[in-house]
C-alpha atoms as a PDB file:
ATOM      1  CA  UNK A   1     -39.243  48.418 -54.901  1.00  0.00           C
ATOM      2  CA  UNK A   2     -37.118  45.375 -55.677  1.00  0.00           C
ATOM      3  CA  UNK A   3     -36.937  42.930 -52.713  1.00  0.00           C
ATOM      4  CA  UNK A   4     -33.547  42.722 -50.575  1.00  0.00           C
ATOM      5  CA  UNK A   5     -32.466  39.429 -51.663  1.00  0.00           C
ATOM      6  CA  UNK A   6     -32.662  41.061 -55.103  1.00  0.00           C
ATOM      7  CA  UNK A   7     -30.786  44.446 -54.368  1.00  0.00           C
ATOM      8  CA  UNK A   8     -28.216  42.792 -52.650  1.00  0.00           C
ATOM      9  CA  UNK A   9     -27.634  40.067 -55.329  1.00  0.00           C
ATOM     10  CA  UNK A  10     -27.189  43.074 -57.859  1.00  0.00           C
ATOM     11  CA  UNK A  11     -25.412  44.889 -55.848  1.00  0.00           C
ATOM     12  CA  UNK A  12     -22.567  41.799 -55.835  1.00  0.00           C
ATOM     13  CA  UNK A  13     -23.111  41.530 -59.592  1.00  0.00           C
ATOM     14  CA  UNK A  14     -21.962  44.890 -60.091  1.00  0.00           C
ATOM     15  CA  UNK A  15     -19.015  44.454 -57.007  1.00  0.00           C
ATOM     16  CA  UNK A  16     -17.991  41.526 -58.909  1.00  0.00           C
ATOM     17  CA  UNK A  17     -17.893  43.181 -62.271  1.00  0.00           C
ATOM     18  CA  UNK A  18     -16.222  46.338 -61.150  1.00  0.00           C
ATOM     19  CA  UNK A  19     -13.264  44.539 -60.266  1.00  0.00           C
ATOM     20  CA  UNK A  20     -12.800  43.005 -63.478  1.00  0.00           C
ATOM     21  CA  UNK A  21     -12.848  46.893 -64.992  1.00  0.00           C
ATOM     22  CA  UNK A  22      -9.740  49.058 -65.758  1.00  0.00           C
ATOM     23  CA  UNK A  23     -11.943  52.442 -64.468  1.00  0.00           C
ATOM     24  CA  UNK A  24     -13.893  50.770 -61.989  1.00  0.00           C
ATOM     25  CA  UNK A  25     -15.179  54.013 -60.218  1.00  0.00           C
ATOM     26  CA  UNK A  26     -16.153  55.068 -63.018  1.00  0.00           C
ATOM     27  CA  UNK A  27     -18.217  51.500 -64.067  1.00  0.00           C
ATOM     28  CA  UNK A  28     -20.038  51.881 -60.508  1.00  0.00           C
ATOM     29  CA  UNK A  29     -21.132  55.338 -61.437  1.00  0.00           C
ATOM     30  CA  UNK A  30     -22.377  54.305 -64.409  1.00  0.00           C
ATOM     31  CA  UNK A  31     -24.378  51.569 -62.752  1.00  0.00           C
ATOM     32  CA  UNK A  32     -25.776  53.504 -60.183  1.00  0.00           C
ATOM     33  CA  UNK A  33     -27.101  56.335 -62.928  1.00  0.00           C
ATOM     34  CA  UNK A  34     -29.133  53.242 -64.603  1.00  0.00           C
ATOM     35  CA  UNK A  35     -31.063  52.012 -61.123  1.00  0.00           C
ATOM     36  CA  UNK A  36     -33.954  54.238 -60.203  1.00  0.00           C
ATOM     37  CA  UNK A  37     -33.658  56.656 -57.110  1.00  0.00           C
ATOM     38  CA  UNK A  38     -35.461  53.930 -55.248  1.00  0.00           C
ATOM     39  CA  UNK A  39     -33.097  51.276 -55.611  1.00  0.00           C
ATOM     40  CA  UNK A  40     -30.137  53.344 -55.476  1.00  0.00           C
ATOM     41  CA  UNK A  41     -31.511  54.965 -51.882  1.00  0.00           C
ATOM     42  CA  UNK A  42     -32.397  50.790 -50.729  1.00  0.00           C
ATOM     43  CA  UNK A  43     -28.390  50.167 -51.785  1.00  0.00           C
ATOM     44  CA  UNK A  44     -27.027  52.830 -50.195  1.00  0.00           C
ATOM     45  CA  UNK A  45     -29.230  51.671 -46.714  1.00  0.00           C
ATOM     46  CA  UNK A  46     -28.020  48.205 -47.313  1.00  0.00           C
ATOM     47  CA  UNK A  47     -24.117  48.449 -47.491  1.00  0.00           C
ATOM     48  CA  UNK A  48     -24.908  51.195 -44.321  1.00  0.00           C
ATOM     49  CA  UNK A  49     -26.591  48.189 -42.455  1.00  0.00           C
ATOM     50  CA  UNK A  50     -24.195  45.964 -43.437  1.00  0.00           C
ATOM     51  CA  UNK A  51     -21.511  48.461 -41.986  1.00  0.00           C
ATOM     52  CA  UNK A  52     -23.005  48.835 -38.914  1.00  0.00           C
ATOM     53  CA  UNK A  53     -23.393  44.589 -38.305  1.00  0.00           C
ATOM     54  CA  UNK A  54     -19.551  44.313 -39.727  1.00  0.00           C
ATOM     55  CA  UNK A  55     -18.709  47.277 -36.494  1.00  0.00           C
ATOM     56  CA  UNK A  56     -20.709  45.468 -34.333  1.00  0.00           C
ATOM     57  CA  UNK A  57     -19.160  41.656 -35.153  1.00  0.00           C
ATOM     58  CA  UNK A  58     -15.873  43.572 -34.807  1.00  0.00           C
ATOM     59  CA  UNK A  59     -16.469  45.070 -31.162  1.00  0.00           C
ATOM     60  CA  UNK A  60     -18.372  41.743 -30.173  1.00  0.00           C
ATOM     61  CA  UNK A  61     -14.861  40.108 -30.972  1.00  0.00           C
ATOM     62  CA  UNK A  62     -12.556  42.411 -29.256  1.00  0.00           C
ATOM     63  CA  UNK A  63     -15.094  42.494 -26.282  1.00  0.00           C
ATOM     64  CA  UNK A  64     -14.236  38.402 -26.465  1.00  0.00           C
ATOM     65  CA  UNK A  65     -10.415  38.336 -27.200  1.00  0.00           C
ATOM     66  CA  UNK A  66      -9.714  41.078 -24.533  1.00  0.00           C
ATOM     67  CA  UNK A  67     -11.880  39.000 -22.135  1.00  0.00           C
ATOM     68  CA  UNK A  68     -10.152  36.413 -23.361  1.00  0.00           C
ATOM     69  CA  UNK A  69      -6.900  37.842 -22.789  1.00  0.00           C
ATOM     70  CA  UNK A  70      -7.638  38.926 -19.054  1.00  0.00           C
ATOM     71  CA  UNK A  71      -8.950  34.977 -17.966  1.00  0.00           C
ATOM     72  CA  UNK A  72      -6.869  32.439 -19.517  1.00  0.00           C
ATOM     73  CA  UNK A  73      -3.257  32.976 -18.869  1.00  0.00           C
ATOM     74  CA  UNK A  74      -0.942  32.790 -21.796  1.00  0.00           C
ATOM     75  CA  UNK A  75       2.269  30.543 -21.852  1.00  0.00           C
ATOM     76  CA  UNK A  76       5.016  31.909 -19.039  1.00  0.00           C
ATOM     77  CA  UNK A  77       7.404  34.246 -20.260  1.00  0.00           C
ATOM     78  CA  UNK A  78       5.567  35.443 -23.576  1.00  0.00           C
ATOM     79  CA  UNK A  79       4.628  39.235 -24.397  1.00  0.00           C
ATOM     80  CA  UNK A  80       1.349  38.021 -23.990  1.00  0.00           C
ATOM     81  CA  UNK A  81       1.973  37.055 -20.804  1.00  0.00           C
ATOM     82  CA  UNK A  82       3.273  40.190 -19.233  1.00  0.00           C
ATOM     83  CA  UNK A  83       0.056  42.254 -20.621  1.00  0.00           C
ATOM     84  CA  UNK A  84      -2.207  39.548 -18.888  1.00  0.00           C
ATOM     85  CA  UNK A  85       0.011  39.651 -15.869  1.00  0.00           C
ATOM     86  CA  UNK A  86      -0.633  43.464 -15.791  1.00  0.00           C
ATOM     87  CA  UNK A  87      -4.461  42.728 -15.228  1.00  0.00           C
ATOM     88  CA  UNK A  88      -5.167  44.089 -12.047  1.00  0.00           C
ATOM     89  CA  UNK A  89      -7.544  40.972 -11.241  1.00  0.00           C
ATOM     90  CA  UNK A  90      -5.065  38.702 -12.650  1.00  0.00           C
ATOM     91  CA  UNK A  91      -2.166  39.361  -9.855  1.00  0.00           C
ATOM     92  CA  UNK A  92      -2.790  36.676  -7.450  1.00  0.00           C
ATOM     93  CA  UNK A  93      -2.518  34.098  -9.961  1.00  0.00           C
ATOM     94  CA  UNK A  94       0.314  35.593 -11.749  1.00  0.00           C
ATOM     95  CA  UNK A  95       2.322  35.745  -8.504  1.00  0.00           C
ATOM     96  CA  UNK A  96       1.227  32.290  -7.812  1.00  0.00           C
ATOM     97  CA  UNK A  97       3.047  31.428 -11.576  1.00  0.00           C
ATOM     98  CA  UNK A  98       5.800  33.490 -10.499  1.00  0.00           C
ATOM     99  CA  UNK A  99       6.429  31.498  -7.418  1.00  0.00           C
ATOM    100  CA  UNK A 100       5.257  27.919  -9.166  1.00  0.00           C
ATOM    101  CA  UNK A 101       8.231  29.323 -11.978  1.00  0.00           C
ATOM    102  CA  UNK A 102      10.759  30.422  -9.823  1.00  0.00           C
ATOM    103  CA  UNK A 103      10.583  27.014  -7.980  1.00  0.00           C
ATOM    104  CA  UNK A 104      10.422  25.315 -11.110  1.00  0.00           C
ATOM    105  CA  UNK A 105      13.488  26.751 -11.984  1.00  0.00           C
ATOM    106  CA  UNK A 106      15.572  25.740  -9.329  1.00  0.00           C
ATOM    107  CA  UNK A 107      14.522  22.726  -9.538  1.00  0.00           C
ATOM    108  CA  UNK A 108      16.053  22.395 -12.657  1.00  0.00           C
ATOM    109  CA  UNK A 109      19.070  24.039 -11.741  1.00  0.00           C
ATOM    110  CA  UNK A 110      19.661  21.937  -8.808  1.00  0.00           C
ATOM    111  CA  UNK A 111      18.815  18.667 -11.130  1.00  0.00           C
ATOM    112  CA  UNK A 112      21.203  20.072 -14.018  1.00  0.00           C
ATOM    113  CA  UNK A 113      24.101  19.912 -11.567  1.00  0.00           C
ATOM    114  CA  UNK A 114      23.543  16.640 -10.298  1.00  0.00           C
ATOM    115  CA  UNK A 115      22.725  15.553 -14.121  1.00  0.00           C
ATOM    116  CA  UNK A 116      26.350  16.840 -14.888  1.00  0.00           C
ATOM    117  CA  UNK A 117      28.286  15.134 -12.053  1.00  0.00           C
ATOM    118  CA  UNK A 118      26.506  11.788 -12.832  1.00  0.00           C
ATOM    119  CA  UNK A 119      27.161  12.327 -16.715  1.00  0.00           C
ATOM    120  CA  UNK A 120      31.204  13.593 -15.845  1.00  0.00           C
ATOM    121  CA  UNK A 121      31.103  10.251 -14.183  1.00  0.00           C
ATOM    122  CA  UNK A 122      30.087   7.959 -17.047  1.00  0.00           C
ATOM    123  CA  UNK A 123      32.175   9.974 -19.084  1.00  0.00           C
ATOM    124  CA  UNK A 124      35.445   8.856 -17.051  1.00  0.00           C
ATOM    125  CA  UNK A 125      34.237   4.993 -17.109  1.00  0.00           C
ATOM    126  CA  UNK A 126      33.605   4.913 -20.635  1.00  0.00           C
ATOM    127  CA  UNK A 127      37.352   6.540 -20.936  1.00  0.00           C
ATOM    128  CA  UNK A 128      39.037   4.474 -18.582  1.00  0.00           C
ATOM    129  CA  UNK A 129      36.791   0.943 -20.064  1.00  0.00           C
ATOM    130  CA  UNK A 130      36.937   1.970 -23.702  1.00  0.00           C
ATOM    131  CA  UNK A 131      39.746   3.192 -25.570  1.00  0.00           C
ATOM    132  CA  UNK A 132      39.005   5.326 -28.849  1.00  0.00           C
ATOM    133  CA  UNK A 133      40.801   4.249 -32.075  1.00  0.00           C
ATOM    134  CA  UNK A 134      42.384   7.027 -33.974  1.00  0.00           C
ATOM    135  CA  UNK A 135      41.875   5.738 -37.224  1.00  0.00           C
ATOM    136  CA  UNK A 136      43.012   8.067 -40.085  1.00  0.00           C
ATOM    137  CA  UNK A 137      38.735   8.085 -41.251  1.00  0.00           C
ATOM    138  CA  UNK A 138      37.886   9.188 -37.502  1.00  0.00           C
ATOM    139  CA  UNK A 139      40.707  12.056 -38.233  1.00  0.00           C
ATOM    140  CA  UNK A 140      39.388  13.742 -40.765  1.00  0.00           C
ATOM    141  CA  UNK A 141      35.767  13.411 -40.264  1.00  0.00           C
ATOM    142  CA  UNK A 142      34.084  16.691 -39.379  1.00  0.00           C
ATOM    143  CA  UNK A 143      32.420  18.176 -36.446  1.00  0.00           C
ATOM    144  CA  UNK A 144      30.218  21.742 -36.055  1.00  0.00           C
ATOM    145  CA  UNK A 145      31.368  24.404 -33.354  1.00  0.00           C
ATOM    146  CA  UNK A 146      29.406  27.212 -31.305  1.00  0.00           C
ATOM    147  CA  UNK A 147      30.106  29.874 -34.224  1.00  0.00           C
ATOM    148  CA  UNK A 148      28.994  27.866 -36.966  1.00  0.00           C
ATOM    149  CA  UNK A 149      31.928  26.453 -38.568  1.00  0.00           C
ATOM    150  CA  UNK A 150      33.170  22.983 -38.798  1.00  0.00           C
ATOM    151  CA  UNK A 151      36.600  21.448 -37.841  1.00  0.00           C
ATOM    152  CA  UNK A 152      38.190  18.033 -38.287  1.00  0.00           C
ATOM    153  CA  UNK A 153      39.033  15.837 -35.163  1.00  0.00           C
ATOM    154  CA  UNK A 154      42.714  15.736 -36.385  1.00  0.00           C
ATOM    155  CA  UNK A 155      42.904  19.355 -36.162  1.00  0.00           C
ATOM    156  CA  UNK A 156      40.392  20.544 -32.754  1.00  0.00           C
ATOM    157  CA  UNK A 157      41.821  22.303 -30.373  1.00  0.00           C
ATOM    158  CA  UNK A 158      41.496  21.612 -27.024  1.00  0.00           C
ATOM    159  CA  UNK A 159      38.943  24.144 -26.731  1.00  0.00           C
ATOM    160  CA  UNK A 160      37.040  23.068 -29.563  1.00  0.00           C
ATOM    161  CA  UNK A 161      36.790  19.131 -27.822  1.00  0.00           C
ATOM    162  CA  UNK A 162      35.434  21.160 -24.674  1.00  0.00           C
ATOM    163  CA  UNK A 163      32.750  22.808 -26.481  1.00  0.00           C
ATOM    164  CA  UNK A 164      31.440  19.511 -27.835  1.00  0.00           C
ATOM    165  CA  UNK A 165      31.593  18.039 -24.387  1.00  0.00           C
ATOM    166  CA  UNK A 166      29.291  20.462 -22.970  1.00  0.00           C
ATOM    167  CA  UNK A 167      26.796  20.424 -25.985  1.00  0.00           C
ATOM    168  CA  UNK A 168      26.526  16.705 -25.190  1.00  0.00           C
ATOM    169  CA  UNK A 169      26.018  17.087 -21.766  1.00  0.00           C
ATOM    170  CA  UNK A 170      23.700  19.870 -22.294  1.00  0.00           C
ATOM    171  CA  UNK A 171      21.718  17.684 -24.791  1.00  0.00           C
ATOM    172  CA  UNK A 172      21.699  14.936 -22.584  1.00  0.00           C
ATOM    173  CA  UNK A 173      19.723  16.804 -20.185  1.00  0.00           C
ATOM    174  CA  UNK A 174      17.342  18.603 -22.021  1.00  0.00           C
ATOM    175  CA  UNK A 175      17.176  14.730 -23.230  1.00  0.00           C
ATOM    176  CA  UNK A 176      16.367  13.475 -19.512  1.00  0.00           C
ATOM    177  CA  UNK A 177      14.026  16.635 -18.385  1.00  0.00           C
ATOM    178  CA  UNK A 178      12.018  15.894 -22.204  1.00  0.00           C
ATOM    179  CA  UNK A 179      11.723  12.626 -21.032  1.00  0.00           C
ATOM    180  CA  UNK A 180      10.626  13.440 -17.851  1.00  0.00           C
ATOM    181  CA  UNK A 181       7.810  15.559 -18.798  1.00  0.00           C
ATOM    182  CA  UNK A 182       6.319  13.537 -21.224  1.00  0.00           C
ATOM    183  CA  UNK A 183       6.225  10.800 -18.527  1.00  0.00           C
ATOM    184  CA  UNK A 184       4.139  13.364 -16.655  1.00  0.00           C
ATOM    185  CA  UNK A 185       1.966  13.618 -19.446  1.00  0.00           C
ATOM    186  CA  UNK A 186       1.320   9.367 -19.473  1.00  0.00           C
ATOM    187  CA  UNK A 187       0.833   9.886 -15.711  1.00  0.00           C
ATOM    188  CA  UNK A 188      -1.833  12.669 -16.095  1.00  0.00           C
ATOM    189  CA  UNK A 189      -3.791  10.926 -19.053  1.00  0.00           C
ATOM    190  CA  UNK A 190      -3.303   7.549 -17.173  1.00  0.00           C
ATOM    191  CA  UNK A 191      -4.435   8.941 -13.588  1.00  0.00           C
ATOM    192  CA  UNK A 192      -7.916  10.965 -15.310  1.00  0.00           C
ATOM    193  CA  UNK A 193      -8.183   8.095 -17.655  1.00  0.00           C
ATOM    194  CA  UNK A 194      -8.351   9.729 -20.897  1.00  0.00           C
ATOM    195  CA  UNK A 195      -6.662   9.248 -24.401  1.00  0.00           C
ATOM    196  CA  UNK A 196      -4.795  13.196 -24.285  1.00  0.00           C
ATOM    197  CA  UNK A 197      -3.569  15.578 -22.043  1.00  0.00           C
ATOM    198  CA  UNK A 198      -5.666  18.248 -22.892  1.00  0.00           C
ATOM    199  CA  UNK A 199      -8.846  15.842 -22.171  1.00  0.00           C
ATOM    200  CA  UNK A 200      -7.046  15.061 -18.679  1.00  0.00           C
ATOM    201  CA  UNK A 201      -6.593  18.581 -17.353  1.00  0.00           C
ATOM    202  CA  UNK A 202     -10.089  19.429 -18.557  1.00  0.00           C
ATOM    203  CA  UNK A 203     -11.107  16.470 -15.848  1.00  0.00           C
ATOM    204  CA  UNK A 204      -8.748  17.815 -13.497  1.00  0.00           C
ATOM    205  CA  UNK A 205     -10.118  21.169 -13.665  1.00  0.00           C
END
């Protein structure tokens, strides 16, 4: 009997030119009818075992992602979050992140609102310190709306200059709460240390 190294090299040879063949089912048939009973009875054991290791490497791995999935808590407010949220050993902490969140967000609310009074106030000194030229170039260059489309500063409306006031002031505070956090991040790494974030919440931990 041909050793296993050998069976299961031929065994590819064949796989390999099979797939290269219009009829292949009908190539492997042929190729099986030219091995002796003996080999043909070691393949057929073979590509079983190697069934039965592929199930096995399968379940080991979705024994380790749902394990996975039931310890380390996915990002807030994903999919993934509510299914490891409905893990019965997993509700203290997820009511702790609902809490932690919750505060979180009011937080930011409360911050928001201040960021908007202090950024309507700049607003009215630049106004009142400088004056915008209407120059005919300033007129007819572009800006984008909410739907979409673009208008010309000669021709906004009054709604359309309102829009564009509160993208700025809502991109000036995503711009101050971005800043923020990654000043948190300098902080953590600075505090533990280390050259990343990642390396200072594992010291942390």
């Amino acid at each position: 009997m041909a050793k296993a190294s050998d069976l299961q090299a031929r065994a590819q040879s064949i796989v390999t030119a099979a797939s290269e063949k219009l009829a292949p089912l009908h190539f492997l048939k042929v190729s099986a009818a030219a091995m002796s009973r003996e080999d043909v009875d070691a393949l057929a054991v073979a590509y079983l075992y190697g069934q039965v290791k592929g199930r096995k490497r399968r379940e080991t791995l979705n024994v380790e992602r749902d394990a996975e999935t039931r310890t380390v808590e996915p990002n807030w407010g994903t999919n993934r979050w509510g299914v490891w949220a409905a893990v019965p050993e997993n509700a203290e902490r997820a009511e702790k992140t609902r809490q932690y969140q919750s505060e979180a967000q009011a937080t930011r609310d409360h911050y928001r609102r201040e960021s908007d009074k202090g950024l309507t106030a700049i607003i009215g000194t630049f106004m009142r310190e400088v004056r915008t030229q209407w120059t005919a170039e300033l007129l007819e260059s572009k800006f984008a709306l909410g739907d979409g489309t673009e208008t010309r500063w000669g021709e906004a409306t009054r709604e359309d200059h309102a829009y564009r006031i509160g993208m700025h002031k809502r991109n000036a505070v995503a711009g101050i709460e971005g800043a923020a956090r990654h000043q948190q991040a300098i902080e953590a790494i600075d505090a533990a240390g280390c050259r990343t974030l990642n390396e200072s919440l594992k010291v942390a931990a």
